[in-house]
PDB file of N, CA and C in Angstrom:
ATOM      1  N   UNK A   1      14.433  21.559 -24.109  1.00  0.00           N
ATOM      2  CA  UNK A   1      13.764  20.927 -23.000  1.00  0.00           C
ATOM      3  C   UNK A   1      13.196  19.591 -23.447  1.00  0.00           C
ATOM      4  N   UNK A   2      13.261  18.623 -22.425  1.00  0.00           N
ATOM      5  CA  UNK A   2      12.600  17.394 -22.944  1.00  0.00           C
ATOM      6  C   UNK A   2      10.887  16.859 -22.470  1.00  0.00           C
ATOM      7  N   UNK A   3      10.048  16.963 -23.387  1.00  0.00           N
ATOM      8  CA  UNK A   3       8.975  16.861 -22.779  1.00  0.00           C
ATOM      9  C   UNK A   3       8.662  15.834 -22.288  1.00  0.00           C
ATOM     10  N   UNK A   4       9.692  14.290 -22.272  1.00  0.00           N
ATOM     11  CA  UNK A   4       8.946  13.595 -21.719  1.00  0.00           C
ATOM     12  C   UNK A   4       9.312  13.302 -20.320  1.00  0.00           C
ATOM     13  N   UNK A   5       9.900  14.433 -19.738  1.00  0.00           N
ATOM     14  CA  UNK A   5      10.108  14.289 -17.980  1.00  0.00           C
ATOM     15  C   UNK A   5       8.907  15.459 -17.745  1.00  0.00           C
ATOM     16  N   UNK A   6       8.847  15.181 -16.378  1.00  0.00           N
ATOM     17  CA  UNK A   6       7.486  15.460 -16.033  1.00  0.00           C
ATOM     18  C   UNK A   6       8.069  17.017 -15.045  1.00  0.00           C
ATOM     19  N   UNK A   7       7.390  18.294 -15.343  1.00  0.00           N
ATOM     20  CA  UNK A   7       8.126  19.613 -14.939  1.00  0.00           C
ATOM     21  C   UNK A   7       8.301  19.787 -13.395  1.00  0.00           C
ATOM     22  N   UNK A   8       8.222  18.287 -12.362  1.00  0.00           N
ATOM     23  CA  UNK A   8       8.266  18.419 -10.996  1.00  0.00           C
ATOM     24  C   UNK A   8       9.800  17.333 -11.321  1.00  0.00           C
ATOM     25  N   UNK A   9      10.189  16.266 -12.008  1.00  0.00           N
ATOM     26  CA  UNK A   9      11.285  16.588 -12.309  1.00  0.00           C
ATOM     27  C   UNK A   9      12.436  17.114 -12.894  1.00  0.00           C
ATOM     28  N   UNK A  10      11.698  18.243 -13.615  1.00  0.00           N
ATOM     29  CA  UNK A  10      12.998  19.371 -13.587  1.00  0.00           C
ATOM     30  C   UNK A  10      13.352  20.001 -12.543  1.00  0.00           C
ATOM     31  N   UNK A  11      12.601  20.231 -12.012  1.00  0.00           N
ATOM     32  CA  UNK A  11      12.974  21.535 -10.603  1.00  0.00           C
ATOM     33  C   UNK A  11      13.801  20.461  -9.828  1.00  0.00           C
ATOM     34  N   UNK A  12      13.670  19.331  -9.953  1.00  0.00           N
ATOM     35  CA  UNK A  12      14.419  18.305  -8.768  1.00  0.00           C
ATOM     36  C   UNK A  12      13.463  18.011  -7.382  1.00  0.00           C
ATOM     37  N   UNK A  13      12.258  18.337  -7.689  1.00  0.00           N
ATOM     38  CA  UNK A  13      10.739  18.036  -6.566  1.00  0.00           C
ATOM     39  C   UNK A  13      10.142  16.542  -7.081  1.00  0.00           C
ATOM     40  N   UNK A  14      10.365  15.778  -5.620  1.00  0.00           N
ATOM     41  CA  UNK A  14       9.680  14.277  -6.040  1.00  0.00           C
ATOM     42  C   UNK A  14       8.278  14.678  -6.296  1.00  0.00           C
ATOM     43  N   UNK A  15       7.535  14.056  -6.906  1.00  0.00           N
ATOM     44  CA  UNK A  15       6.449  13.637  -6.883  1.00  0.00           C
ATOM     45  C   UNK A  15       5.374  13.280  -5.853  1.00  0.00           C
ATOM     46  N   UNK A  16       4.191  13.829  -5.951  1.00  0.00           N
ATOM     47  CA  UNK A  16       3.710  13.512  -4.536  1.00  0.00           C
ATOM     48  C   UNK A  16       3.434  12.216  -4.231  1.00  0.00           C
ATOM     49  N   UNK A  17       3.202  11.120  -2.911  1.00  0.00           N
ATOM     50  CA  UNK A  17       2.517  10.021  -3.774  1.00  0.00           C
ATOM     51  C   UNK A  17       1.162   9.808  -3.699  1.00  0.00           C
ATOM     52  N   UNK A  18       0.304   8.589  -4.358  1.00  0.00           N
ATOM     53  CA  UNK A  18      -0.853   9.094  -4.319  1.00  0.00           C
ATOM     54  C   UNK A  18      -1.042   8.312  -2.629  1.00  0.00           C
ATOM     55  N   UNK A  19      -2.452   8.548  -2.154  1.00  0.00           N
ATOM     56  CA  UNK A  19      -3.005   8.743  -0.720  1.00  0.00           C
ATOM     57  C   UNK A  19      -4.157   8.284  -1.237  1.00  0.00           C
ATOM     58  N   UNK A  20      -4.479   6.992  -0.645  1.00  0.00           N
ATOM     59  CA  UNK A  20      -5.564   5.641  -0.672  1.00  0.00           C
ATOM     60  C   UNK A  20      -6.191   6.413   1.066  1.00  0.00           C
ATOM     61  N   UNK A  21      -7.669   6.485   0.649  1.00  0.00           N
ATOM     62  CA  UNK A  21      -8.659   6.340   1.712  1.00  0.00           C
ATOM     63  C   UNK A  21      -9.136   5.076   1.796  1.00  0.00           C
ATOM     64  N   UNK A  22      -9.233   4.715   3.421  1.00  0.00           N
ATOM     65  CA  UNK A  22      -9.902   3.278   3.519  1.00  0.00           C
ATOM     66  C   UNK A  22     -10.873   2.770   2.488  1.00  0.00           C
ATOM     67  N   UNK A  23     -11.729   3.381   2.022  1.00  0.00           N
ATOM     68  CA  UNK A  23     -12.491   2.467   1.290  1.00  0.00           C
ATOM     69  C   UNK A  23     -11.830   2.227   0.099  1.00  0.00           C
ATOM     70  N   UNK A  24     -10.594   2.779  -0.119  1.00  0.00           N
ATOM     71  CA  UNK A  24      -9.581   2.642  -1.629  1.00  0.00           C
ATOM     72  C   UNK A  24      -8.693   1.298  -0.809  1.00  0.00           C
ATOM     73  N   UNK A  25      -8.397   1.712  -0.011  1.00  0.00           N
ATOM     74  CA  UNK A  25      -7.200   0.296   0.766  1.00  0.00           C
ATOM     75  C   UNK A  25      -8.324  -0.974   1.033  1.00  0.00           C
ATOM     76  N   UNK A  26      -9.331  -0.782   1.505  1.00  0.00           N
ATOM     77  CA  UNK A  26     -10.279  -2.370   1.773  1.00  0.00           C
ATOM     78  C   UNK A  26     -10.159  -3.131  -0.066  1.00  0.00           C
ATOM     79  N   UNK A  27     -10.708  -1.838  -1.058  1.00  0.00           N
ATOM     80  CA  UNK A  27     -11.122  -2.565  -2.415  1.00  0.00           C
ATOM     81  C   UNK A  27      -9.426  -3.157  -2.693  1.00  0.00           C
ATOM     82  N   UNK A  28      -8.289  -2.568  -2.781  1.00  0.00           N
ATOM     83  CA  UNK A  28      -7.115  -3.040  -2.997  1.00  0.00           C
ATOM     84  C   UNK A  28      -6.917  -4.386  -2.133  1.00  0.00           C
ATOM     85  N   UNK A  29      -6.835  -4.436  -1.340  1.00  0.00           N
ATOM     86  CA  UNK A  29      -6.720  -5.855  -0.443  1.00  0.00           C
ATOM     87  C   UNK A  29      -7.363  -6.447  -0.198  1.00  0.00           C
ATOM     88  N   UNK A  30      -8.597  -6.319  -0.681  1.00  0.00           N
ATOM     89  CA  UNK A  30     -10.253  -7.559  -0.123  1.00  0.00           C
ATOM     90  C   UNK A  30     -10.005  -7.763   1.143  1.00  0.00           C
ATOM     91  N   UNK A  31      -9.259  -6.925   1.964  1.00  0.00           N
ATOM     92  CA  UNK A  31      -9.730  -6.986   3.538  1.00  0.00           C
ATOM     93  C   UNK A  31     -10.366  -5.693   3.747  1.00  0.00           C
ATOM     94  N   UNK A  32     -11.148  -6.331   5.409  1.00  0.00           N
ATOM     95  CA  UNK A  32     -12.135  -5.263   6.330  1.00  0.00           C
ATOM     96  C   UNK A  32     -11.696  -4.476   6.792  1.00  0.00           C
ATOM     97  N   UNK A  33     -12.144  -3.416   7.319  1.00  0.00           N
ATOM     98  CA  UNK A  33     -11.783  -2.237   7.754  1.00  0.00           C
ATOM     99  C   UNK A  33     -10.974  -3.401  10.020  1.00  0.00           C
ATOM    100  N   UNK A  34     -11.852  -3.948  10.317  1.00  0.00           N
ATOM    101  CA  UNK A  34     -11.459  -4.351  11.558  1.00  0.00           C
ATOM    102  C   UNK A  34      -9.911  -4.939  11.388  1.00  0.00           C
ATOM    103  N   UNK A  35      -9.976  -5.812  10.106  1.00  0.00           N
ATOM    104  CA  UNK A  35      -8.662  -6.353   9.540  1.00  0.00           C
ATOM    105  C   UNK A  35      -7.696  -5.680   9.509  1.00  0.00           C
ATOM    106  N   UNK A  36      -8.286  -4.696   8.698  1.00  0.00           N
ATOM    107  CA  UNK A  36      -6.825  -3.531   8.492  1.00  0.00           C
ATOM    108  C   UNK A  36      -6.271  -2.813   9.683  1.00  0.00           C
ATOM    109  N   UNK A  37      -7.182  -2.277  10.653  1.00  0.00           N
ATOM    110  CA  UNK A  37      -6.706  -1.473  11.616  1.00  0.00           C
ATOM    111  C   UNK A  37      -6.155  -2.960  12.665  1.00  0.00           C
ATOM    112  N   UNK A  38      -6.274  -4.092  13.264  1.00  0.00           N
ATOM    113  CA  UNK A  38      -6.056  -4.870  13.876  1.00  0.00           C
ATOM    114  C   UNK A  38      -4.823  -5.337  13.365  1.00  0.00           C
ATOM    115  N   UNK A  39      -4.930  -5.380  11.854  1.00  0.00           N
ATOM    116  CA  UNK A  39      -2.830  -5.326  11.423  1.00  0.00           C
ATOM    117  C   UNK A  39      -2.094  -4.239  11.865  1.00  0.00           C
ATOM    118  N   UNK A  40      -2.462  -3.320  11.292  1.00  0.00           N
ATOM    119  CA  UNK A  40      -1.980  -1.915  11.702  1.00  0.00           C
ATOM    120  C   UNK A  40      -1.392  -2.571  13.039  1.00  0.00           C
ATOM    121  N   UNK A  41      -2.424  -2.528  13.969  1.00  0.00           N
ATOM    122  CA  UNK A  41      -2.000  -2.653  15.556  1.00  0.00           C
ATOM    123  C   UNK A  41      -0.209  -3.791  15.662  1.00  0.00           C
ATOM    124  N   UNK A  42      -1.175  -4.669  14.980  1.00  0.00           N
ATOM    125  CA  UNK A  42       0.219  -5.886  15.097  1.00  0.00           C
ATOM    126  C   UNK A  42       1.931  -5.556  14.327  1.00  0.00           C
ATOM    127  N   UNK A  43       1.418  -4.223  13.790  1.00  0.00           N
ATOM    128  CA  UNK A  43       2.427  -4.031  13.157  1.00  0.00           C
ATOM    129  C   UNK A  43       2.707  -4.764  11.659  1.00  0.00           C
ATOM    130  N   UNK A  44       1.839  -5.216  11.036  1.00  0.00           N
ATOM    131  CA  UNK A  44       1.892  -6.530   9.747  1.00  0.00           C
ATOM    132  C   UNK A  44       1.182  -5.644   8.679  1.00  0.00           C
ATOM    133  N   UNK A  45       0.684  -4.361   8.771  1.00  0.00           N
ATOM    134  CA  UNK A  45       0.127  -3.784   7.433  1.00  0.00           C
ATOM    135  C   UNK A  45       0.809  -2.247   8.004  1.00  0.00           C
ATOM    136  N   UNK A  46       0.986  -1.370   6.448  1.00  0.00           N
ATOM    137  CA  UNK A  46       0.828  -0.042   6.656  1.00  0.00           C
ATOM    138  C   UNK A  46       0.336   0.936   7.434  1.00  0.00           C
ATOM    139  N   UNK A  47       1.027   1.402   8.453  1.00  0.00           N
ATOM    140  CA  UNK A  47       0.254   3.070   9.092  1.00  0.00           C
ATOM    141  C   UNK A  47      -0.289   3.663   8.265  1.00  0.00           C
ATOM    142  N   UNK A  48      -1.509   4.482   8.579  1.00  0.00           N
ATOM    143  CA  UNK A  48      -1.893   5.323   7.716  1.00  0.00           C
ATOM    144  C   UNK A  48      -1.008   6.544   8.422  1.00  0.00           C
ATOM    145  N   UNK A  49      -1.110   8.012   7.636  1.00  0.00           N
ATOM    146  CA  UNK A  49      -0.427   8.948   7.476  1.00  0.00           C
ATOM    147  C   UNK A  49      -1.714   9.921   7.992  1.00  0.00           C
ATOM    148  N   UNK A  50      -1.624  10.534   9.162  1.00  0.00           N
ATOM    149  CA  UNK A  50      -3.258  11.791   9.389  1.00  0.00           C
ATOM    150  C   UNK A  50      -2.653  12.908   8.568  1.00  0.00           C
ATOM    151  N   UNK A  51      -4.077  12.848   8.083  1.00  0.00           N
ATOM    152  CA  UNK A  51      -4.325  14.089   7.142  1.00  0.00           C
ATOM    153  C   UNK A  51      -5.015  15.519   7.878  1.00  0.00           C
ATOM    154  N   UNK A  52      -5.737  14.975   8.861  1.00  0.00           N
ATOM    155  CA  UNK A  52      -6.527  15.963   9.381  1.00  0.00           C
ATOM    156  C   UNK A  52      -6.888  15.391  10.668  1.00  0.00           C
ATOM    157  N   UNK A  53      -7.627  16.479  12.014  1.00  0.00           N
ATOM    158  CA  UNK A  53      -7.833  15.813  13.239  1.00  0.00           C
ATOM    159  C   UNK A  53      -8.297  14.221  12.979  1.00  0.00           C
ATOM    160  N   UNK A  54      -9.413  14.670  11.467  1.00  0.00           N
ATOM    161  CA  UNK A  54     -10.595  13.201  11.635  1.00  0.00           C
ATOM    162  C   UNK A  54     -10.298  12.421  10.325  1.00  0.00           C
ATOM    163  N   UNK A  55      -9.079  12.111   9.338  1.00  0.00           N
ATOM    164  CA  UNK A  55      -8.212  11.781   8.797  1.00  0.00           C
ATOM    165  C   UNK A  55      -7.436  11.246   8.368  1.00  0.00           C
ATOM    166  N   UNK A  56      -7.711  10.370   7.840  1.00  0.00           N
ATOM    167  CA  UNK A  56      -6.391   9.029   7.982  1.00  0.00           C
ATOM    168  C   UNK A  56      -6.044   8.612   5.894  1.00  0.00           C
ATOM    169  N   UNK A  57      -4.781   8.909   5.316  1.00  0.00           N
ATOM    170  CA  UNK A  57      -4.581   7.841   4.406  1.00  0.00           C
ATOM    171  C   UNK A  57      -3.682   7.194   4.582  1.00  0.00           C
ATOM    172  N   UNK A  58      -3.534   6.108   3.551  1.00  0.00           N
ATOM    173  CA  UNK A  58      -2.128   5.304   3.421  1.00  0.00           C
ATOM    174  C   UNK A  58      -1.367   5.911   1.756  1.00  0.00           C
ATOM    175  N   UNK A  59      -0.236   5.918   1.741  1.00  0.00           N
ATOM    176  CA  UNK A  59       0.406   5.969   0.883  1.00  0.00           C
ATOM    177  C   UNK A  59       0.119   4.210  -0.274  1.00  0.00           C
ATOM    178  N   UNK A  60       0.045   5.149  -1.083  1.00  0.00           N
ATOM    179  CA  UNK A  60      -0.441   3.850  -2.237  1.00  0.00           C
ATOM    180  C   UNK A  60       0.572   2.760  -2.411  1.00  0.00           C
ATOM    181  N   UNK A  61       1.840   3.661  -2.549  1.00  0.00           N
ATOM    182  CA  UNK A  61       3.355   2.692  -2.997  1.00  0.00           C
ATOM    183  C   UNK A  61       3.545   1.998  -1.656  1.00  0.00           C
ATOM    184  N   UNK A  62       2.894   1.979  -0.785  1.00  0.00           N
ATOM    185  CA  UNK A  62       3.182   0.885   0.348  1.00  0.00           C
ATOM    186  C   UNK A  62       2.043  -0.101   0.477  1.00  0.00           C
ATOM    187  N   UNK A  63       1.207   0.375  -0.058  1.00  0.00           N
ATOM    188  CA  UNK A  63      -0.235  -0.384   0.297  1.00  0.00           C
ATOM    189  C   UNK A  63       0.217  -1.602  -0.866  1.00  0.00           C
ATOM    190  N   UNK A  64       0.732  -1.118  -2.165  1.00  0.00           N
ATOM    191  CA  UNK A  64       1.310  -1.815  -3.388  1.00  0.00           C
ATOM    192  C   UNK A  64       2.212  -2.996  -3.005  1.00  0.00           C
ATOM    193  N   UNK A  65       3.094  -2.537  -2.313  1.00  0.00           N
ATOM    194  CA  UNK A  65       4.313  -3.589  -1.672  1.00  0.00           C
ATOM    195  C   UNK A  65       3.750  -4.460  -1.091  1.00  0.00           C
ATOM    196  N   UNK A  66       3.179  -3.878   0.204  1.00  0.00           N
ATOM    197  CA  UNK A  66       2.538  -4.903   1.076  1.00  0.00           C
ATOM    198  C   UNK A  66       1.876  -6.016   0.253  1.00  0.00           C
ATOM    199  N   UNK A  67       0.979  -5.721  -0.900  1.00  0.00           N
ATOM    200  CA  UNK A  67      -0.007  -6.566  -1.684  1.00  0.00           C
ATOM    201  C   UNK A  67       0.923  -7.510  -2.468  1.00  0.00           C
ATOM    202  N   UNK A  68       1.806  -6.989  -3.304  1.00  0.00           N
ATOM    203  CA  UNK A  68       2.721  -7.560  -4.063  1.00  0.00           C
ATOM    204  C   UNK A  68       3.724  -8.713  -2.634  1.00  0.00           C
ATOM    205  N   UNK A  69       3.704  -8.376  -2.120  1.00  0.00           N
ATOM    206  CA  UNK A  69       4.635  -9.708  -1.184  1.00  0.00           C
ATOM    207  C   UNK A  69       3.506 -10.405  -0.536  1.00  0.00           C
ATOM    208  N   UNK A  70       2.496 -10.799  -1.032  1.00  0.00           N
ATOM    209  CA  UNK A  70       1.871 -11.359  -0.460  1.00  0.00           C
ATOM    210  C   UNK A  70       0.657 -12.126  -1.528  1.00  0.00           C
ATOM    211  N   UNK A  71       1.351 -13.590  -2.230  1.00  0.00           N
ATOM    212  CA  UNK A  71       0.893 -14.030  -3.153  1.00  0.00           C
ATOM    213  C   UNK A  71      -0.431 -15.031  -2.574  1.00  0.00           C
ATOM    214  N   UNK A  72      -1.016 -15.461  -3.087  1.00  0.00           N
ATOM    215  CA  UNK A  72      -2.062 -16.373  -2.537  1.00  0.00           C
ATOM    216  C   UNK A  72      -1.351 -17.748  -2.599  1.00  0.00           C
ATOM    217  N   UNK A  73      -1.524 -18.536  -1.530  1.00  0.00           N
ATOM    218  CA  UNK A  73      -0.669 -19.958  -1.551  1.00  0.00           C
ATOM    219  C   UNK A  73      -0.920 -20.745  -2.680  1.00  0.00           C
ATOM    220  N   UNK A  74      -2.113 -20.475  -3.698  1.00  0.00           N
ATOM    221  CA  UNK A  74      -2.523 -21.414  -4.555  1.00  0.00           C
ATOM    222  C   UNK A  74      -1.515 -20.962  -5.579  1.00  0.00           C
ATOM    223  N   UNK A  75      -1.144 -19.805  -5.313  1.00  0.00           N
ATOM    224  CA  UNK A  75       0.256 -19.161  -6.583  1.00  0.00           C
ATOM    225  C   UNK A  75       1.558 -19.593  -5.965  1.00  0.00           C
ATOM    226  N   UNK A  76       1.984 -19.716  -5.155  1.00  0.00           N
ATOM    227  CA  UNK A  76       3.528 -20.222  -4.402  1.00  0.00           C
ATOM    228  C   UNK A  76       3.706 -21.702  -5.201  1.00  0.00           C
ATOM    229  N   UNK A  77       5.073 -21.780  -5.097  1.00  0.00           N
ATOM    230  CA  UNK A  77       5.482 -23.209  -5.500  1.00  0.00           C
ATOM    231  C   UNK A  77       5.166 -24.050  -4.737  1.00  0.00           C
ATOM    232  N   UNK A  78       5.006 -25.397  -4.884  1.00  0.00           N
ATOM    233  CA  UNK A  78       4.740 -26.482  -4.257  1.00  0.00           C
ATOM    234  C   UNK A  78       5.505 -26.714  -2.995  1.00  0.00           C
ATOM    235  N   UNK A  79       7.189 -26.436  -3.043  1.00  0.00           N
ATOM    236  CA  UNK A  79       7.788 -26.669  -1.926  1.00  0.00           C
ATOM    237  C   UNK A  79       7.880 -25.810  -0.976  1.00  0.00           C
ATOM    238  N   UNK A  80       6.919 -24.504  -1.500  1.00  0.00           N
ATOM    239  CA  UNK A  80       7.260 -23.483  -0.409  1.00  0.00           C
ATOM    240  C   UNK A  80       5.925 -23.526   0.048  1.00  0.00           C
ATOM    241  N   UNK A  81       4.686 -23.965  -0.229  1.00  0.00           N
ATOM    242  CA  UNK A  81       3.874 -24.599   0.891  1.00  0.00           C
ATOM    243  C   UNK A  81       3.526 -25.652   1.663  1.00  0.00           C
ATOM    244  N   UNK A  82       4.371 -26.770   1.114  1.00  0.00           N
ATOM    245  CA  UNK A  82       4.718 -28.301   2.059  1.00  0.00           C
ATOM    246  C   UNK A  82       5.636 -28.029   3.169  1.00  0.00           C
ATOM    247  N   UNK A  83       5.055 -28.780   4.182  1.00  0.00           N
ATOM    248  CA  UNK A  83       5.524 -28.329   5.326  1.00  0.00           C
ATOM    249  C   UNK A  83       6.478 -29.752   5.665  1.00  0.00           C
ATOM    250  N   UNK A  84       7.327 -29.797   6.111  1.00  0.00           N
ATOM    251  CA  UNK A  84       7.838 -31.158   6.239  1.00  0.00           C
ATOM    252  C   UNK A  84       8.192 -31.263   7.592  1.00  0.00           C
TER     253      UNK A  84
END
């Protein structure tokens, strides 16, 4: 047996992923709770996933993406923030 796979991939069972509560998704994105749910609405950030009647997470590996495609303009190249 090889110990360095993890015994949920032996059986052939993904992994769960982890599940960010709002106050884990505001500290990840330095946005507000009005922010986040008002994207949500627009369709421009992650659904959360209900956990329960009163319930809500987001999946981390999306909250990740979303963050990662979204560099601060002072990091973009020069020609991809000149507008011509």
């Amino acid at each position: 047996m090889n110990d360095t796979q993890p015994t949920s991939a032996l059986h052939g069972v993904e992994p769960m992923p982890q599940l960010l509560r709002l106050p884990a998704v505001l500290e990840v994105t330095g946005l507000g709770r009005s922010t986040v749910y008002k994207m949500i609405a627009e369709h421009a950030f992650p659904a959360p996933a209900k956990l329960a009647k009163r319930a809500v997470a987001w999946r981390g590996d999306e909250v990740r993406r979303w963050t990662s495609g979204r560099l601060p303009a002072s990091n973009r190249p020069a020609s991809a923030t000149r507008k011509e």
